[in-house]
Protein backbone atom coordinates (compact mmCIF):
# COMPACT_ATOMS: atom_id res chain seq x y z
CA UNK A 1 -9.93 -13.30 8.08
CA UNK A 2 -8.42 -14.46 4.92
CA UNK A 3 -6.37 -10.81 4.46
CA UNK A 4 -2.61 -11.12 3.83
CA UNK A 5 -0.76 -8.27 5.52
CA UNK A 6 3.36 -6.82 4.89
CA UNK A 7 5.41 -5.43 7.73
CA UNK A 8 7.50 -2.79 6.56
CA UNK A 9 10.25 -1.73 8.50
CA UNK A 10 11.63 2.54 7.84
CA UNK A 11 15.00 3.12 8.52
CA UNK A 12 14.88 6.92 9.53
CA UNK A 13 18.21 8.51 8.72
CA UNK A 14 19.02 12.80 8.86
CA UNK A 15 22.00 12.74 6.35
CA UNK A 16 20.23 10.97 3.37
CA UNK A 17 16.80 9.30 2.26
CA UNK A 18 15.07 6.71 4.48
CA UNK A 19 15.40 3.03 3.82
CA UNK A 20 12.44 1.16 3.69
CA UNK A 21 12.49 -2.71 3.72
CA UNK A 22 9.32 -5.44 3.74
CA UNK A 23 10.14 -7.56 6.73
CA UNK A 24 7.36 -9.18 6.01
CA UNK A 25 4.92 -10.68 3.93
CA UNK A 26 1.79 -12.69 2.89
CA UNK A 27 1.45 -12.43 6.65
CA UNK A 28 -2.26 -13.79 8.67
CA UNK A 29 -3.98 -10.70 10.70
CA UNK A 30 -2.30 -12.72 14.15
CA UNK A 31 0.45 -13.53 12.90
CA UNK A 32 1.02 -9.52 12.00
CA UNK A 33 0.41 -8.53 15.39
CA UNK A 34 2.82 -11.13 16.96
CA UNK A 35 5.51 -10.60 15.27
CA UNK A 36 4.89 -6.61 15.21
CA UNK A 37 4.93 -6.83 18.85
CA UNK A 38 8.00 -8.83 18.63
CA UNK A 39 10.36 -6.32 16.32
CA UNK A 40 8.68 -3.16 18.59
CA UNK A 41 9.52 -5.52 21.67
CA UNK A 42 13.20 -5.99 20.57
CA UNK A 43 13.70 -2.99 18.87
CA UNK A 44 16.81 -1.03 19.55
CA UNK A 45 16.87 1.90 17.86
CA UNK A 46 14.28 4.88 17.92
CA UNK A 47 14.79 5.67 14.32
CA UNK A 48 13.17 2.39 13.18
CA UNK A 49 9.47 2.56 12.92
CA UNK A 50 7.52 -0.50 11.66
CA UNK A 51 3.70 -0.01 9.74
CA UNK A 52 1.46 -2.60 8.65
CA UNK A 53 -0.08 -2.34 5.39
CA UNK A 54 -3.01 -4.77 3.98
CA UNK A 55 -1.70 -6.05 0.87
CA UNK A 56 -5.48 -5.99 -1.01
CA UNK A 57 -4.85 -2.37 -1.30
CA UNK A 58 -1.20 -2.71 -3.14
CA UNK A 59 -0.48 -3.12 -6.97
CA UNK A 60 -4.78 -1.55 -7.82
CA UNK A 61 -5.33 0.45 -9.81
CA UNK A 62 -8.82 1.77 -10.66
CA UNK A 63 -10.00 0.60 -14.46
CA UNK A 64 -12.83 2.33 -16.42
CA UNK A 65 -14.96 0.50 -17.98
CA UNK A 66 -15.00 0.60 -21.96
CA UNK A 67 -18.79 2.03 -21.77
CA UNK A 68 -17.82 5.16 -19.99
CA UNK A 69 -14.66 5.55 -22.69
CA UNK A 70 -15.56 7.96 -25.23
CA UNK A 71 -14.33 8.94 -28.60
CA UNK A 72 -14.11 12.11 -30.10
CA UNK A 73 -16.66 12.50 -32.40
CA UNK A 74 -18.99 10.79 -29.45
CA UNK A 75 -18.02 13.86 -27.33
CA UNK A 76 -18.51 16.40 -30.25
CA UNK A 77 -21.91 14.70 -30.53
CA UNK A 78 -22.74 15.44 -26.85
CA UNK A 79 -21.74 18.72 -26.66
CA UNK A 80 -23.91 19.82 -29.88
CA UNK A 81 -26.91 18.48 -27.89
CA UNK A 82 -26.42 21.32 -25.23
C-alpha cells in the first residue's frame, strides 16, 4: 500500500474547546497501526482519543470542469428551448 496516513491526537477538555494535534504524519499503513497501538498502549488519560485519517482525502476539493461551466446568456439560451 503506497497510502500515507496522520495520527491525530484530541485533547478532550469540559471548560473550553478541544485541542487537536497531528502526532503524526506521512505515516505507512503498519507503521500507523504500531505506533497507534503504542500511544493507546501508553496512554494515560481517558480524555485523549487518537483517529487515523488517510491523508489522500485531505486538502481535495472537487473541480468542475470548464465544459459543464456555463455563462449567462448560455443558460438564457437553454431555458428558451423549454
Amino acid at each position: 500500500m503506497s497510502d500515507k496516513y496522520l495520527i491525530i491526537e484530541q485533547h478532550k477538555f469540559s471548560t473550553f474547546n478541544d485541542s487537536w494535534n497531528v502526532k503524526y504524519a506521512n505515516q505507512s499503513f503498519d507503521d500507523t497501526f504500531n505506533k497507534l497501538s503504542a500511544l493507546e498502549t501508553l496512554k494515560d488519560n481517558n480524555d485523549k482519543v487518537y483517529y487515523i485519517v488517510n491523508q489522500k482525502h485531505l486538502w481535495s476539493k472537487d473541480v468542475k470542469d470548464d465544459n459543464e461551466i456555463k455563462t449567462a446568456t448560455q443558460e438564457t439560451e437553454q431555458q428558451e428551448l423549454f
